[in-house]
Protein backbone atom coordinates (compact mmCIF):
# COMPACT_ATOMS: atom_id res chain seq x y z
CA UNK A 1 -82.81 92.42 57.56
CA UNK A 2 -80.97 92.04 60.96
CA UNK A 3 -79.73 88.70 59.38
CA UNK A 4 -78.23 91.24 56.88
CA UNK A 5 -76.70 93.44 58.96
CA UNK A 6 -75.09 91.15 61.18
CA UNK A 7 -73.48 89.27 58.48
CA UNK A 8 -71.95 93.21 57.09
CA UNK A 9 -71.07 93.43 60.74
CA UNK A 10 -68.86 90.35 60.48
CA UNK A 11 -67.41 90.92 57.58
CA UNK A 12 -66.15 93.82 58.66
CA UNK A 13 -64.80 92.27 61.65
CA UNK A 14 -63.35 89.55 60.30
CA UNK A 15 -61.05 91.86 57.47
CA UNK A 16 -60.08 94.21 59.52
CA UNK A 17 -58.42 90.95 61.75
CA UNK A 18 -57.24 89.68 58.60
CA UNK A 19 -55.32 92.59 57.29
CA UNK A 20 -53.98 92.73 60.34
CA UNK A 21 -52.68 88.81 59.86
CA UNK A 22 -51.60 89.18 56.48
CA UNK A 23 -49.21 92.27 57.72
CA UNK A 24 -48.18 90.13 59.95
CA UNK A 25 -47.56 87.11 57.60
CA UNK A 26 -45.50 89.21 55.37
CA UNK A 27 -42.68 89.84 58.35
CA UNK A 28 -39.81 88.30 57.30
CA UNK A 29 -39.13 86.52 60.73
CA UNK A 30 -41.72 84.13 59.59
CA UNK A 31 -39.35 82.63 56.94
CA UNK A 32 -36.82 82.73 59.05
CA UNK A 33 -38.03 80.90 62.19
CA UNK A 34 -39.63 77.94 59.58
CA UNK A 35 -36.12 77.55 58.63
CA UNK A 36 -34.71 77.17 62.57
CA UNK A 37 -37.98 74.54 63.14
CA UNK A 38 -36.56 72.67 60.00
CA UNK A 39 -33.75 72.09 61.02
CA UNK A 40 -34.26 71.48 64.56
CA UNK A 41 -36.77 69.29 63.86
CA UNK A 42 -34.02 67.81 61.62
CA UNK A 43 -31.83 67.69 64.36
CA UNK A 44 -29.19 70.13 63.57
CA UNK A 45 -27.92 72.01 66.14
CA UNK A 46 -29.69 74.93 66.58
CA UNK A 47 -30.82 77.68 69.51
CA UNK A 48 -33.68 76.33 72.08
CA UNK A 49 -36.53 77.44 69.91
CA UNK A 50 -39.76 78.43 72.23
CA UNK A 51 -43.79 77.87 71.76
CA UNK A 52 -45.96 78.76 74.30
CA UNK A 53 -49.69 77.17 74.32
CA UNK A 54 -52.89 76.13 76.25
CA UNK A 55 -52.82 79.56 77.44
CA UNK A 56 -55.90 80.93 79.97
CA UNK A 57 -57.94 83.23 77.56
CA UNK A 58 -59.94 83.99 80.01
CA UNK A 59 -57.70 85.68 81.93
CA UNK A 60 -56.00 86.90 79.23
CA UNK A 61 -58.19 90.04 78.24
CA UNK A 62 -56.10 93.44 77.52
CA UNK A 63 -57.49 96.77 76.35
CA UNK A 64 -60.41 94.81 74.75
CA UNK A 65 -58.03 92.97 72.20
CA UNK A 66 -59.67 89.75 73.16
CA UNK A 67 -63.55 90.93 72.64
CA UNK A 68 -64.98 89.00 70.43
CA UNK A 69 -67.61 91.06 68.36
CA UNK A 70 -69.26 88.64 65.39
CA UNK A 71 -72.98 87.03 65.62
CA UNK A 72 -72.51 84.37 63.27
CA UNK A 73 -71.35 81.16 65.23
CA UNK A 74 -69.33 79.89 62.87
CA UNK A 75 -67.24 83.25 62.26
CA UNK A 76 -67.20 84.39 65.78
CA UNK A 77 -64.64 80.61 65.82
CA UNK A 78 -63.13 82.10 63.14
CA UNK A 79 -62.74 85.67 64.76
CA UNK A 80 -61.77 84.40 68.48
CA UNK A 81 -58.75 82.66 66.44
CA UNK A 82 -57.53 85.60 64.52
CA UNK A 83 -57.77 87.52 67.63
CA UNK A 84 -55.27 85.36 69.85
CA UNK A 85 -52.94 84.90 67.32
CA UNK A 86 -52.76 88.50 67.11
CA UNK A 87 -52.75 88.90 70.64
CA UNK A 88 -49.88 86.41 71.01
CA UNK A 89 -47.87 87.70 68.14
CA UNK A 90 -47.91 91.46 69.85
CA UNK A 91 -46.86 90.14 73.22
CA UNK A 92 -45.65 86.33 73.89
CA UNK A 93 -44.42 85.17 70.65
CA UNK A 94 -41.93 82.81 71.53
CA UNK A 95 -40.64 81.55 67.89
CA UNK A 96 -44.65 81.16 66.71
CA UNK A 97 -44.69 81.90 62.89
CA UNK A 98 -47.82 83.23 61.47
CA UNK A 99 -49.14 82.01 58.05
CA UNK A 100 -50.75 83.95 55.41
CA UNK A 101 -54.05 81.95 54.63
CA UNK A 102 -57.23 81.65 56.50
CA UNK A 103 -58.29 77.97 57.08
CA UNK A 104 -61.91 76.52 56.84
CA UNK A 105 -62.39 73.56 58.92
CA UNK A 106 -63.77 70.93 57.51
CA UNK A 107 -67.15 69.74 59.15
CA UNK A 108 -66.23 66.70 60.51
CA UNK A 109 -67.61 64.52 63.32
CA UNK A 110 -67.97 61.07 64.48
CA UNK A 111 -70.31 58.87 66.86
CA UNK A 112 -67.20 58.58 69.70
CA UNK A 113 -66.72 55.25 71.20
CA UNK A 114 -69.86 54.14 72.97
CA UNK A 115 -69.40 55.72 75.69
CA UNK A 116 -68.71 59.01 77.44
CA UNK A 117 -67.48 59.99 80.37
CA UNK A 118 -69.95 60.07 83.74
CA UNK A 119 -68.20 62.46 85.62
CA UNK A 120 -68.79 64.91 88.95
CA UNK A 121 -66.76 68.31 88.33
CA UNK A 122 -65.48 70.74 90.74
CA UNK A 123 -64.41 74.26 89.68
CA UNK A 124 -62.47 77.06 91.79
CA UNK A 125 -62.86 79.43 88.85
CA UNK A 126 -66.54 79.72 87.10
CA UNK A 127 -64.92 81.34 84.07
CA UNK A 128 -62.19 78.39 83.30
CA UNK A 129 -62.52 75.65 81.72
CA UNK A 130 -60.12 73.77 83.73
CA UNK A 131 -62.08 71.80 86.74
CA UNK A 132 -61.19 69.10 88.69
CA UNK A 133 -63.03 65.76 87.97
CA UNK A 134 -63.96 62.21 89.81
CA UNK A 135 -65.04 59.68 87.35
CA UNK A 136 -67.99 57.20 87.92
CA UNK A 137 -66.49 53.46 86.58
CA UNK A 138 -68.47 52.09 83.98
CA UNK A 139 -65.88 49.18 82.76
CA UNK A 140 -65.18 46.67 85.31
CA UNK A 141 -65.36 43.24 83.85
CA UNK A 142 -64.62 41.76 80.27
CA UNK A 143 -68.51 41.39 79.37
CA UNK A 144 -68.50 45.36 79.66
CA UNK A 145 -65.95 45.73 76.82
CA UNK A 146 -68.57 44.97 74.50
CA UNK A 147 -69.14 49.00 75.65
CA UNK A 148 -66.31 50.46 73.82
CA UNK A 149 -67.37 51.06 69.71
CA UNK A 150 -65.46 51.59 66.97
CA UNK A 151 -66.51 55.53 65.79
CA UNK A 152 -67.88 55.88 62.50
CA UNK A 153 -66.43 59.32 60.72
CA UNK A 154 -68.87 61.28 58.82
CA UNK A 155 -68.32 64.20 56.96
CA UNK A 156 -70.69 66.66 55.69
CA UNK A 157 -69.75 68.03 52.60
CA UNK A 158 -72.31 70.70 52.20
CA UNK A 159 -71.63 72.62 55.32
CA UNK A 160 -67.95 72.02 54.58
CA UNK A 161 -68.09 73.80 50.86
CA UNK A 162 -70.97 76.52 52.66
CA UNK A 163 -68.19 77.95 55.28
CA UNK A 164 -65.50 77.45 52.88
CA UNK A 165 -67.74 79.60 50.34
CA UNK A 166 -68.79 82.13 53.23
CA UNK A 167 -64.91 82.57 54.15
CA UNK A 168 -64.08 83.01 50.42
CA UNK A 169 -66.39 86.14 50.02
CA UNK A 170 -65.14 87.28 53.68
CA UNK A 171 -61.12 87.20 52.77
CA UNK A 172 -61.96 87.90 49.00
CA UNK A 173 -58.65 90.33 47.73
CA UNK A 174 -57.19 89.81 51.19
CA UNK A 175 -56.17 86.45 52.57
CA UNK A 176 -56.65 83.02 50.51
CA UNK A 177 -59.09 80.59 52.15
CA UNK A 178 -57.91 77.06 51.97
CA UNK A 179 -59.98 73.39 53.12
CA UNK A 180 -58.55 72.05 56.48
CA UNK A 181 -59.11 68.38 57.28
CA UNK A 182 -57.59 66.69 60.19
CA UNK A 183 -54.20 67.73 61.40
CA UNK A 184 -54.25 67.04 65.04
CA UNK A 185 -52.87 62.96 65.04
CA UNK A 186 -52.38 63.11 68.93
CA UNK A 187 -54.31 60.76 70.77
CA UNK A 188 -54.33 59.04 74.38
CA UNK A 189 -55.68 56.36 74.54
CA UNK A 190 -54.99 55.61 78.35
CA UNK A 191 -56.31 58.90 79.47
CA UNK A 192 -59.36 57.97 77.74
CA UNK A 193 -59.50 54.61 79.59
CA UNK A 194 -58.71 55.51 82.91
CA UNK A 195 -61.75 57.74 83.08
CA UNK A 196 -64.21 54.36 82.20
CA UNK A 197 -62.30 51.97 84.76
CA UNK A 198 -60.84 54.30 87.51
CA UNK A 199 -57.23 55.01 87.89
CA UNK A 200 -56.40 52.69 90.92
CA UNK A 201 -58.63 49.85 89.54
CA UNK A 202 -56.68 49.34 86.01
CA UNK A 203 -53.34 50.18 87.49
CA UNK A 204 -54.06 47.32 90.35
CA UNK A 205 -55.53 45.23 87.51
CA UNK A 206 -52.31 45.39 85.21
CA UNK A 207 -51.62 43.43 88.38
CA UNK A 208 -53.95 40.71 88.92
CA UNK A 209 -55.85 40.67 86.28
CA UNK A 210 -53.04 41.45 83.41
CA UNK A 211 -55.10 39.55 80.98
CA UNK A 212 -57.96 41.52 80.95
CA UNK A 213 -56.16 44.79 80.93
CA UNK A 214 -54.99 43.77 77.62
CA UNK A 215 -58.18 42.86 76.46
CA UNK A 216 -59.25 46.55 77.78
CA UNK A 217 -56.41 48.32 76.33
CA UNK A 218 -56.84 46.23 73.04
CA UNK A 219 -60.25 47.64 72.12
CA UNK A 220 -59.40 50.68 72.76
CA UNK A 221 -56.49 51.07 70.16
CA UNK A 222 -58.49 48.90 67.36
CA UNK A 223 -61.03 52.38 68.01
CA UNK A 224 -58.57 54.65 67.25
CA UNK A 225 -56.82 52.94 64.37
CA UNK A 226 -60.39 52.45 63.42
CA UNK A 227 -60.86 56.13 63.10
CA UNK A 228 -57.45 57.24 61.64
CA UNK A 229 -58.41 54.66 58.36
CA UNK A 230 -61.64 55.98 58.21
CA UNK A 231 -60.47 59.59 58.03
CA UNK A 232 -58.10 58.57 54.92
CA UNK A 233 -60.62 56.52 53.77
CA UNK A 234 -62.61 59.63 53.75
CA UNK A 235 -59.76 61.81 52.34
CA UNK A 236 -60.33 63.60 55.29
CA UNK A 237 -56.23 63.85 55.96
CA UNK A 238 -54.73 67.45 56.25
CA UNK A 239 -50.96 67.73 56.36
CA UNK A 240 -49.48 69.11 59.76
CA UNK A 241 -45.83 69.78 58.98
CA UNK A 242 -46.12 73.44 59.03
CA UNK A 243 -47.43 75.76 62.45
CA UNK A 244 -49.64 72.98 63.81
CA UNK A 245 -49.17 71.98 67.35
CA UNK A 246 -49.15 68.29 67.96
CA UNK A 247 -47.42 67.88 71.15
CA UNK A 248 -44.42 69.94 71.11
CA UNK A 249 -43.05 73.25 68.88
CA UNK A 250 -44.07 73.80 65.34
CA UNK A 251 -43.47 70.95 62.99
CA UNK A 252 -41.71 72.53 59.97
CA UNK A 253 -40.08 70.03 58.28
CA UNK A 254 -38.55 68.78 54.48
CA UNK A 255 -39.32 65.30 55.47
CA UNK A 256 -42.82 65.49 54.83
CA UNK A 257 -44.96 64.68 52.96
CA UNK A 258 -43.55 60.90 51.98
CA UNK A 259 -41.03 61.47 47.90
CA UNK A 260 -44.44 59.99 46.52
CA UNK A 261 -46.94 61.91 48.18
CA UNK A 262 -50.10 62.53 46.02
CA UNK A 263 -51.65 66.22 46.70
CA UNK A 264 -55.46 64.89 46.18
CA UNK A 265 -55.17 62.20 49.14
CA UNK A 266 -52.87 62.45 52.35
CA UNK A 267 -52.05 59.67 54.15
CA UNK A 268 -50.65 58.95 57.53
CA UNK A 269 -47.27 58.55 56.28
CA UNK A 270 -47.01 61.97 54.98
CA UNK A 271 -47.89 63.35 58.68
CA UNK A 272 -46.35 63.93 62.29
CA UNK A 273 -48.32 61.54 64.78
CA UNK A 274 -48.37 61.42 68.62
CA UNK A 275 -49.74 59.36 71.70
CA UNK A 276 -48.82 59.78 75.46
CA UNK A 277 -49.83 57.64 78.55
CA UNK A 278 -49.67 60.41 80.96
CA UNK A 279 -51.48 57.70 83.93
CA UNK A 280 -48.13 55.79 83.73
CA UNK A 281 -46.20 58.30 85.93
CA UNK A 282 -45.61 55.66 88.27
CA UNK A 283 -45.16 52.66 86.35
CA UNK A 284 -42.52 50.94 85.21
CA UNK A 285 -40.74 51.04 81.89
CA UNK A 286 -41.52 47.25 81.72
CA UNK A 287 -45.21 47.56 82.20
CA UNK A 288 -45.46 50.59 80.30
CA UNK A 289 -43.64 49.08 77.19
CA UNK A 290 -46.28 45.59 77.58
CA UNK A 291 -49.54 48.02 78.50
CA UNK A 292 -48.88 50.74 76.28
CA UNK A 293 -46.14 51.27 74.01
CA UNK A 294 -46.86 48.02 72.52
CA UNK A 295 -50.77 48.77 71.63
CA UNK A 296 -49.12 53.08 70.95
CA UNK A 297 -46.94 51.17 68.21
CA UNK A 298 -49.67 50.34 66.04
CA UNK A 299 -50.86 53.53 65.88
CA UNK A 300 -47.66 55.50 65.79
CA UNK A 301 -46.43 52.99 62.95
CA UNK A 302 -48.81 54.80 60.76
CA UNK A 303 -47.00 58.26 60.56
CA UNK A 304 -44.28 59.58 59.11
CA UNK A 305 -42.46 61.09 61.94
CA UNK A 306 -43.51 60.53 65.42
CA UNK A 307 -43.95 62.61 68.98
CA UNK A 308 -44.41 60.78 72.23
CA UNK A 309 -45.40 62.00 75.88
CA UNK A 310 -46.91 64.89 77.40
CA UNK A 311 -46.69 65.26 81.21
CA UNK A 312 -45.63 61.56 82.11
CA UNK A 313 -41.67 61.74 82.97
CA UNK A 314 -39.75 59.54 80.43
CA UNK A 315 -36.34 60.57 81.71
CA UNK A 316 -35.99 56.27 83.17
CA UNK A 317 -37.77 55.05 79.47
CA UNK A 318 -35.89 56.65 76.74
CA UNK A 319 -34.80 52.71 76.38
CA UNK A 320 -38.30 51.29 75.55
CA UNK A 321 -39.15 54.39 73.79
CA UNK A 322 -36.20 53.59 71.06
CA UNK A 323 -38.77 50.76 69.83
CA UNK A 324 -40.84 53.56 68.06
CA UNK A 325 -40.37 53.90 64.23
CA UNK A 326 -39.28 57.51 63.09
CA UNK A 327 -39.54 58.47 66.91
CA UNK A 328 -38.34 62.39 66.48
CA UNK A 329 -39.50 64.15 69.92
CA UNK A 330 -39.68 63.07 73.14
CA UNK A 331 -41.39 65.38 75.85
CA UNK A 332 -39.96 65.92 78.69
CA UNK A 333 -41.87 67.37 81.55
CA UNK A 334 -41.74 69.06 84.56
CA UNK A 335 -40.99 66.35 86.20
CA UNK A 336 -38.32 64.53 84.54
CA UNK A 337 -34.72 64.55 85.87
CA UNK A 338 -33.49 67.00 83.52
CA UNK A 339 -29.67 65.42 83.50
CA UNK A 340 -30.83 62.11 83.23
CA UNK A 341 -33.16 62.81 80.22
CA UNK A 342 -30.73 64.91 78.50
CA UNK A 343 -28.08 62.08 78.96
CA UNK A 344 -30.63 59.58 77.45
CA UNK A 345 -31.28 61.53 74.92
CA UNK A 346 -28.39 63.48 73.30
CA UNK A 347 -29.01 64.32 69.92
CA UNK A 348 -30.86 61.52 68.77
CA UNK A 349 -34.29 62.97 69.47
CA UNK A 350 -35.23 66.72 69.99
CA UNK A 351 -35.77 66.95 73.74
CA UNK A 352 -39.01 68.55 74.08
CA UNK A 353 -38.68 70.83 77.15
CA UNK A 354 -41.75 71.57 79.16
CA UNK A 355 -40.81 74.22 81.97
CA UNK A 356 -42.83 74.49 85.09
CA UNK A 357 -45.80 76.46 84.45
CA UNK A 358 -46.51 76.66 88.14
CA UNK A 359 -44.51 79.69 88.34
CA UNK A 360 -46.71 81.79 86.81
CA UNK A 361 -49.49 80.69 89.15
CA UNK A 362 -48.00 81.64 92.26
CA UNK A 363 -49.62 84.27 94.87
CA UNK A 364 -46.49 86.22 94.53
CA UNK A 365 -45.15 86.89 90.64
CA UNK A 366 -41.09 85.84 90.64
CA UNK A 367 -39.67 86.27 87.56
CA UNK A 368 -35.97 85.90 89.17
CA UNK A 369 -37.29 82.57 89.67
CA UNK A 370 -38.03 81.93 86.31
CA UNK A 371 -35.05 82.75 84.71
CA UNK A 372 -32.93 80.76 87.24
CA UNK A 373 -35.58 78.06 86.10
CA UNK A 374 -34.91 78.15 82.88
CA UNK A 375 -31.04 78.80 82.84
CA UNK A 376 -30.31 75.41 85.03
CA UNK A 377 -32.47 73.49 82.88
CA UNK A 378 -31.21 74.85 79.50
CA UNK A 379 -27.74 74.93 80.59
CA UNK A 380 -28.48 70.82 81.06
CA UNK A 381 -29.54 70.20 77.67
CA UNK A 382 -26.92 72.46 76.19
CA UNK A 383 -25.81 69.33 74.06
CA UNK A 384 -29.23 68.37 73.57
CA UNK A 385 -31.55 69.92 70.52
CA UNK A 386 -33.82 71.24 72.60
CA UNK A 387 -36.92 73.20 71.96
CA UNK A 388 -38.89 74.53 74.67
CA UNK A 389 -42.50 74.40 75.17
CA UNK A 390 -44.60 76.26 77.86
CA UNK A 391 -48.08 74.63 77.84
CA UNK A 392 -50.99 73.57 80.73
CA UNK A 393 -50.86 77.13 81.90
CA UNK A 394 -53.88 76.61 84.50
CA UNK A 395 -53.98 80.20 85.55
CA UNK A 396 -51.56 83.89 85.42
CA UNK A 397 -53.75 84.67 88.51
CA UNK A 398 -55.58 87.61 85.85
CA UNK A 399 -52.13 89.02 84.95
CA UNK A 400 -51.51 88.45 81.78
CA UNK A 401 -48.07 89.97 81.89
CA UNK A 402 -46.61 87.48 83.55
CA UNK A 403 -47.23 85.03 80.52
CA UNK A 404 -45.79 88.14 78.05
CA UNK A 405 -42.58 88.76 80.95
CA UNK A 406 -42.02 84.92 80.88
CA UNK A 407 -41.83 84.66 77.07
CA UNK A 408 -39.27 87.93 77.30
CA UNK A 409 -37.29 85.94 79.86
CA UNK A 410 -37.29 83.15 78.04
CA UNK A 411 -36.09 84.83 74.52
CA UNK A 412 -33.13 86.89 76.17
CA UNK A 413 -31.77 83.51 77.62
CA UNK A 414 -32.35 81.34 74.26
CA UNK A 415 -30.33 84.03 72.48
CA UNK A 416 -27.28 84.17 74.34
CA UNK A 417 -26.77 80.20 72.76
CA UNK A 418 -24.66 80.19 70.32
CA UNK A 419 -26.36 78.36 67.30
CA UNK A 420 -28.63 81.01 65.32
């Protein structure tokens, strides 16, 4: 009987949240702002178009509008969802557009690579999930390769059609549930590796022992590539060119799926894919073209249209980075020399802004700072098609207005450019 109960309870939960998102759907601004991530990410000249993401939920909480109330495991996902996109959409939207469907993850998973990650964490904050980490090496010589696995994919297809069924009767009249395979294509497979050698050992070993590195970095891509076939072996594909975030802003676009795309299987080709070496900061764009790009290429060659980078600064690699096939966004990161990278650039990628998030973290809340942040930086890519992207938000020191002042800031100074 509780059983019962509970599941009424969620139900109720879960419609009231979704009447709320199909109001929302039905604003008009939605169509609009797919049509300005079209054709940025066609690279027509458009405003700076915003996203803001990996926010601090923790810290996040106003007037209860982050409480999550469902039992059920599996809805209360569902629910904690629903509730930060409505949370975001009332005050930091940014240009986020808000579809009109409920999605039901498929159940997915896969035996990983052999081996995880032996790790010692540190945390400042018990309630974040952001912690500071020292990794224990586990690969140090070519007879420990033999370590690193190729996943195996499974997919169960009874719990898959079960939620999918549950989430059916939930939304029934409401909002239409739809299957969701895989739509996040970003992978790193350096930031993986780093945390099984140690940073200092592979870097030093690209090196002295440049031969073995390869081997290293090798085995790690075939794992990956392994694992993208499988998953369209599996028809396990879900198309991402719509409000999924890969990397950078939203990837609306007419360019995908492929002219000959087949509805009942997507492939690669049809989607947006992304990888990023972030532990080659301080490397140069020779080494990083032999040890990564050129293992990143065989992955990336599989996609339609292609991201690269997330916090490494590519302002000094644009060059190598030209190599990629349908390359369409580069990110460009706190770090980068904003002049420089815009230069590179110019309009033949969209230059994927990622402001400072550091700001926000400060003892002292600036926002003057901010905007004079933001203005320099924007008025430096004014040539550029630039979208900008606000992520790795570690902390809004439990003021969650500075995140909803910065996206204000943000939207009064994209406006006053003169593309619509």
């Amino acid at each position: 009987m509780r059983r019962n109960a509970t599941n009424k309870d969620d139900r109720r939960v879960l419609r009231e949240l979704g009447t709320i998102i199909r109001d929302i759907a039905a604003d008009s601004i939605n169509g609009e702002r797919k049509i300005l991530w079209k054709r940025l990410n066609g690279l027509k000249c458009v405003r700076p178009l915003i996203f803001i993401f990996e926010i601090p939920w923790h810290e996040m909480e106003y007037e209860n509008e982050l409480t999550s109330l469902c039992h059920n495991s599996f809805l209360k996902e569902i629910e904690i969802k629903m509730r930060r996109t409505i949370y975001q959409w009332r005050h930091m939207q940014g240009d986020m557009v808000i579809e009109g469907f409920v999605a039901s993850p498929l159940a997915i998973s896969d035996t990983g690579i052999g081996l995880s990650e032996n790790v010692v964490t540190s945390k400042t904050d018990e309630r974040s999930d952001i912690v500071s980490r020292h990794f224990n090496i586990q690969i140090r010589t070519e007879e420990n390769l033999e370590k690193i696995k190729k996943p195996v994919v499974r997919h169960n297809e009874e719990e898959s059609e079960r939620n999918f069924q549950l989430l059916s009767d939930i939304f029934d009249g409401l909002l239409p549930v739809r299957k969701e395979g895989v739509k996040y294509t970003s992978v790193a497979p350096w930031d993986e590796l780093v945390r099984l050698t140690g940073v200092n050992e592979i870097l030093t070993d690209m090196a002295v022992r440049p031969n073995y590195v390869h081997k290293v970095i090798s085995r790690m891509t075939d794992a990956y590539l392994s694992h993208l076939k499988q998953c369209e072996q599996l028809n396990l594909l879900a198309l991402n060119n719509d409000n999924t975030y890969l990397g950078g802003g939203l990837q609306y676009t007419d360019e995908l799926p492929q002219k000959d795309f087949n509805p009942r299987h997507v492939r690669p080709l049809d989607m947006w894919g992304r990888t990023m070496s972030q532990i080659f900061s301080a490397v140069s764009p020779a080494m990083h073209d032999e040890f990564a790009l050129q293992y990143e290429l065989k992955y990336l060659g599989q996609f339609g249209l292609t991201y690269y980078g997330c916090c490494e600064p590519l302002h000094k690699k644009i060059g190598i980075l030209r190599q990629i096939p349908n390359l369409r966004k580069i990110s460009m990161s706190p770090w980068v020399n904003t002049e420089e990278g815009a230069d590179e650039i110019g309009q033949d990628y969209v230059y994927s802004m990622k402001p400072n998030p550091a700001f926000l973290a400060s003892n002292i809340w600036k926002p003057e700072l901010v905007r004079k942040n933001l203005e320099e930086n924007l008025k430096k890519t004014r040539d550029c098609i630039t979208e900008v992207i606000l992520k790795d938000i570690s902390t809004v020191c439990y003021q969650p207005q500075r995140l909803w002042e910065w996206s204000r800031i943000a939207a009064e100074i994209v406006a006053g450019y003169g593309h619509s």
